[in-house]
Protein backbone atom coordinates (compact mmCIF):
# COMPACT_ATOMS: atom_id res chain seq x y z
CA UNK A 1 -25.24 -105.85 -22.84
CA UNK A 2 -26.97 -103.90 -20.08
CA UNK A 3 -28.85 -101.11 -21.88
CA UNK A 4 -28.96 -98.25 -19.31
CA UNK A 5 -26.15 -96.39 -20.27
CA UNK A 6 -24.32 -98.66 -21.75
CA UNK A 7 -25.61 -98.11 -25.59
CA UNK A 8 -23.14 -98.84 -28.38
CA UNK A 9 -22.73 -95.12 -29.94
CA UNK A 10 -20.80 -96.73 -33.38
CA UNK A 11 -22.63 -94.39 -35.78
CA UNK A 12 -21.07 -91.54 -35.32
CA UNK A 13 -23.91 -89.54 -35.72
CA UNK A 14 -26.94 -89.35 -32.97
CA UNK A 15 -29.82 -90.00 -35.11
CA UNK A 16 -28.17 -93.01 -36.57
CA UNK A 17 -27.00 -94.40 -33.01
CA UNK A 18 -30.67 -93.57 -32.29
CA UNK A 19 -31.74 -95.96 -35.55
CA UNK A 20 -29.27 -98.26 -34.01
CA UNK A 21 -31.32 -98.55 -30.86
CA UNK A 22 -33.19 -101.91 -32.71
CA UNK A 23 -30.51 -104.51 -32.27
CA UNK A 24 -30.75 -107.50 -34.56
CA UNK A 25 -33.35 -105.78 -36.70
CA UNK A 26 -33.19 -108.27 -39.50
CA UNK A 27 -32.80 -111.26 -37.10
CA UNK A 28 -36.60 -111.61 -35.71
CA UNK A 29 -35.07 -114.73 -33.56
CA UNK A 30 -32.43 -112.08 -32.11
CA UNK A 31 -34.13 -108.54 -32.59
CA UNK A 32 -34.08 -106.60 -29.39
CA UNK A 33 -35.37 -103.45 -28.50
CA UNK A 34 -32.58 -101.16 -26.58
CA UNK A 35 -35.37 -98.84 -25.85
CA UNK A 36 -38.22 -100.53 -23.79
CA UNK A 37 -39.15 -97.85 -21.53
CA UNK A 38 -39.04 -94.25 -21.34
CA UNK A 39 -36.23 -94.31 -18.85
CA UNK A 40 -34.32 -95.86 -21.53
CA UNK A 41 -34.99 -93.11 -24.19
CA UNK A 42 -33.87 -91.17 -21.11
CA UNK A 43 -30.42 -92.90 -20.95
CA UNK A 44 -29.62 -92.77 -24.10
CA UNK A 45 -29.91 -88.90 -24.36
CA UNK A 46 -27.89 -88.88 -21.31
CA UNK A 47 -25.48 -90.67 -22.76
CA UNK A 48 -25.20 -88.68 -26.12
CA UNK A 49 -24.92 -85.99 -23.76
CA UNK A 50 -28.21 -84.32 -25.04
CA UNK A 51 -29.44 -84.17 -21.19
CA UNK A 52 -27.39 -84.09 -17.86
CA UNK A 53 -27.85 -85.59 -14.86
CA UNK A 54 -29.99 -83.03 -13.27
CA UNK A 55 -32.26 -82.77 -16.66
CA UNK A 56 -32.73 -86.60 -16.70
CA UNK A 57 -33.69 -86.79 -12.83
CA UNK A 58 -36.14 -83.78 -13.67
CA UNK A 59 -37.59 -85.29 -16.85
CA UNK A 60 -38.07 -89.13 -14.74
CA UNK A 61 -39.38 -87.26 -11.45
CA UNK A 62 -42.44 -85.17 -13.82
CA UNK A 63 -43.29 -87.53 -16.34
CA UNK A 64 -45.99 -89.71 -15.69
CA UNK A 65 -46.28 -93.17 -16.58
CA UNK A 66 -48.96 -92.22 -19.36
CA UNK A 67 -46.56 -89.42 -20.42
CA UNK A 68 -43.72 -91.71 -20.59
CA UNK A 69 -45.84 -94.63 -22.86
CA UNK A 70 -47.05 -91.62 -25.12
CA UNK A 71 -43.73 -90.47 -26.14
CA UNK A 72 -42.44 -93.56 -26.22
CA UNK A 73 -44.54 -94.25 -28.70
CA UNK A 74 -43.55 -91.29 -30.23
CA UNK A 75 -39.83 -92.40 -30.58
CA UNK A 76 -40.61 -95.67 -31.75
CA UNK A 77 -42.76 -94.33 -34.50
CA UNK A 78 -39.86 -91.44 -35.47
CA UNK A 79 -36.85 -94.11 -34.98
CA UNK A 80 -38.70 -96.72 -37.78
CA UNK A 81 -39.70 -93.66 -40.21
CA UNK A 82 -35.56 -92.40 -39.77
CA UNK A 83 -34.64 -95.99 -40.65
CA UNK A 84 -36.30 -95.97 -43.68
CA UNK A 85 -35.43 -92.76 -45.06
CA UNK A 86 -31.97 -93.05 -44.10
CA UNK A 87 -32.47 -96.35 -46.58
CA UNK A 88 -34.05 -93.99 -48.98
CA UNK A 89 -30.84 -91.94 -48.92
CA UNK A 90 -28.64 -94.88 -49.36
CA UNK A 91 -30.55 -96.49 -51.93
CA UNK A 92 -31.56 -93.55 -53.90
CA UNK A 93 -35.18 -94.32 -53.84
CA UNK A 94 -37.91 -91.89 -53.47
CA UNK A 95 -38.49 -91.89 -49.40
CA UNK A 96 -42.05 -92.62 -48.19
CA UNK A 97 -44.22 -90.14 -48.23
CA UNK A 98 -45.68 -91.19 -44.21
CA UNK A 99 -42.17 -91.59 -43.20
CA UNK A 100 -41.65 -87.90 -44.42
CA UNK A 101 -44.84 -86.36 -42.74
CA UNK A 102 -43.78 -88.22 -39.17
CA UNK A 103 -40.14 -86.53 -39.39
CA UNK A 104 -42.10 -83.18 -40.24
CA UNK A 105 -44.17 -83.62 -37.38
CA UNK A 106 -41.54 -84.57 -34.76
CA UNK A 107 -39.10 -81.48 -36.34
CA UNK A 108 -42.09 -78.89 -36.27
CA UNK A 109 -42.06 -79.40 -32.34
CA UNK A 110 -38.89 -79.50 -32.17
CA UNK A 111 -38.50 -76.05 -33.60
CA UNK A 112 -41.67 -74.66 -32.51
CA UNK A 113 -39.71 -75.13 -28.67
CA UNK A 114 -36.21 -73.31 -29.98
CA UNK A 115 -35.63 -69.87 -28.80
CA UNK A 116 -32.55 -67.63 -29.22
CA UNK A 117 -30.84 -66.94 -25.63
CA UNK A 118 -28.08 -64.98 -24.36
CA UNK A 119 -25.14 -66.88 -22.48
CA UNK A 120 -22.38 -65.13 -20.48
CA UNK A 121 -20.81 -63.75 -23.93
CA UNK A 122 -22.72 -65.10 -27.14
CA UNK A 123 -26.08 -66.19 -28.42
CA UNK A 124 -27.14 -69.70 -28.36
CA UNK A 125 -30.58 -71.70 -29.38
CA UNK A 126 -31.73 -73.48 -26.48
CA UNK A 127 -35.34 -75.52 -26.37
CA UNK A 128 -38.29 -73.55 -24.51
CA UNK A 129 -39.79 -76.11 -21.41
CA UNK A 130 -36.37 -78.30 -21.53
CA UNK A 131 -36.38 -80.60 -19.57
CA UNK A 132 -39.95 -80.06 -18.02
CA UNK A 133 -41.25 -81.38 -21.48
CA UNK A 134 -41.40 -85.63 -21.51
CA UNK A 135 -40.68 -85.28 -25.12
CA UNK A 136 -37.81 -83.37 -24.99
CA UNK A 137 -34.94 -85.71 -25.65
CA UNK A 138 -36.37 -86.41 -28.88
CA UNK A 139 -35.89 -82.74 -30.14
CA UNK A 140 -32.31 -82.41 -30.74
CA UNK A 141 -32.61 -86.03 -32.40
CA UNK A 142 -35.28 -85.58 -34.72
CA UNK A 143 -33.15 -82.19 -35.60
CA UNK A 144 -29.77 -83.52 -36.16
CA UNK A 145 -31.23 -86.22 -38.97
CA UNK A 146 -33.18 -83.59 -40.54
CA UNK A 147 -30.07 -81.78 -40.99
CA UNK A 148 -27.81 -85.04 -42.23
CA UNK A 149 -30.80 -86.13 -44.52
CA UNK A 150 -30.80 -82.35 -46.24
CA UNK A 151 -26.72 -82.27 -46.26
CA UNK A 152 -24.20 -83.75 -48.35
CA UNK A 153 -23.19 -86.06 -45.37
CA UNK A 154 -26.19 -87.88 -46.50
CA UNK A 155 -24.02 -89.53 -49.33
CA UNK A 156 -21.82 -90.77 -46.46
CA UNK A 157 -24.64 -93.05 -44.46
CA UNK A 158 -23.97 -96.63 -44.76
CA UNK A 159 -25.49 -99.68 -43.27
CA UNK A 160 -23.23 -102.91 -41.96
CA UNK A 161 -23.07 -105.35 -44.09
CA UNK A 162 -23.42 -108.54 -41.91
CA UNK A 163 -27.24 -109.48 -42.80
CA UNK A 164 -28.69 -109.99 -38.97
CA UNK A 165 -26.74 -106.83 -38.08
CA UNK A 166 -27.64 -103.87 -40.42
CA UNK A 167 -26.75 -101.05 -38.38
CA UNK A 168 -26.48 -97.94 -39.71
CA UNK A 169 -23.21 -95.50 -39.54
CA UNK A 170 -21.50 -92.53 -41.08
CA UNK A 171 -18.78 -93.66 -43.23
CA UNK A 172 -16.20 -91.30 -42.67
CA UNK A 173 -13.21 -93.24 -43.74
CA UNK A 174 -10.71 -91.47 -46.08
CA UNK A 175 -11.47 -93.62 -49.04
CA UNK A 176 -15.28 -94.09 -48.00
CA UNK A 177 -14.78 -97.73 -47.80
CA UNK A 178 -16.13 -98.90 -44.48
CA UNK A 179 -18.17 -102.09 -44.43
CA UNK A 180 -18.96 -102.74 -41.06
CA UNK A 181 -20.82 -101.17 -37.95
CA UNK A 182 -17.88 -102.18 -36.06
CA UNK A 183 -14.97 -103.67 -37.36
CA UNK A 184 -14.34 -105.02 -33.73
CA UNK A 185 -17.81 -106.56 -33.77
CA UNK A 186 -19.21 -107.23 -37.27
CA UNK A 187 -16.12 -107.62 -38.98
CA UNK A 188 -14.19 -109.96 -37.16
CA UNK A 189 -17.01 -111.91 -37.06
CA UNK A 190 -17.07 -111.73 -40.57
CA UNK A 191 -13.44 -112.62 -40.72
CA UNK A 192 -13.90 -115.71 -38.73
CA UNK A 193 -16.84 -116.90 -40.84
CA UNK A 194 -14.84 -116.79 -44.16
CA UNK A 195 -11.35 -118.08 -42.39
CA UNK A 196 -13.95 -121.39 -41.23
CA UNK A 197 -15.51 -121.57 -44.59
CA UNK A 198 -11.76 -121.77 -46.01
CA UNK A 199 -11.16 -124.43 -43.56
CA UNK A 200 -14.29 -126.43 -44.00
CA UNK A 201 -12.95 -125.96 -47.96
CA UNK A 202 -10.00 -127.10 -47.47
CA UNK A 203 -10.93 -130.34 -45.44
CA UNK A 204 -13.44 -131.29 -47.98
CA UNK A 205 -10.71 -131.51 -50.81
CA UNK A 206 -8.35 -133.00 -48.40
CA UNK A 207 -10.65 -135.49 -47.47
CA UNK A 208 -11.77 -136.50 -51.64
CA UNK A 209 -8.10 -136.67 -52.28
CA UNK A 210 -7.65 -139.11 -49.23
């Protein structure tokens, strides 16, 4: 899979696609990172519609290469602290106590850059310095998990449950029984390992008999 612009948004919800942005995470022979570069971090907002065109050409055109390795860095950092308490949540285990202070840290910018503004015929919160700010494309992230991890939606997160995949994703099936990331992905692979383990089964006691 290419990865500019092309990111598999499965989660349903931005700061578990974001999670998602480790492919293979359990896999160390397979694990790839879908966010090597800042341009990247910049494509996937794009994508998720968090920047537009003209905000993404801005934010490439300013940032400097030190800029873009700092927040980088940054994201990195948040996205492994996220995955971990969005394990907390499904687990029901106390979070980390680190992984709670880097979310606080990324979602105290965040906030300290909303403002109220007025547009055409209602109020709305838009981010002070957007997109002139490198960091900027992690704000609305970092604030969209704080709000799933302090909602009952949090009850909802599930992660896939083919081993190398482990992808995370809102389970909003009616009878909250989804199993995979993607059942066109994950699960039919599942289905074709247990319709080859049935085979293999069946040759074995065909062959004994024989």
């Amino acid at each position: 899979m290419s990865q500019s612009h092309a990111f598999q948004l499965i989660a349903g919800h931005v700061a578990l696609d974001f999670v998602n942005t480790l492919d293979n995470r359990c896999d160390p022979e397979r694990r790839v990172d879908l966010l090597p570069t800042y341009s990247e971090l910049v494509a996937f907002a794009g994508q998720y519609g968090l920047v537009n065109p003209a905000q993404a050409r801005v934010l490439l055109a300013a940032t400097s290469e030190r800029q873009a390795k700092l927040v980088l860095d940054r994201a990195i950092r948040l996205r492994e602290a996220l995955y971990q308490l969005f394990l907390a949540a499904i687990s029901g285990e106390r979070p980390s106590s680190e992984d709670i202070e880097t979310l606080n840290a990324a979602l105290s910018e965040a906030r300290s850059r909303r403002q109220l503004s007025w547009d055409r015929k209602d109020f709305v919160w838009r981010y002070r310095g957007f997109p002139d700010q490198p960091a900027s494309p992690i704000w609305p992230i970092v604030e969209a998990a704080a709000e799933l991890l302090s909602s009952g939606d949090r009850a909802r997160i599930r992660e896939c449950s083919n081993e190398t995949c482990r992808w995370l994703f809102l389970d909003q099936s009616k009878n909250h029984s989804r199993r995979w990331c993607d059942m066109s992905v994950c699960g039919n692979r599942a289905k074709a390992r247990r319709f080859h383990a049935r085979e293999r089964g069946v040759f074995r006691n065909g062959a004994r008999e024989g």
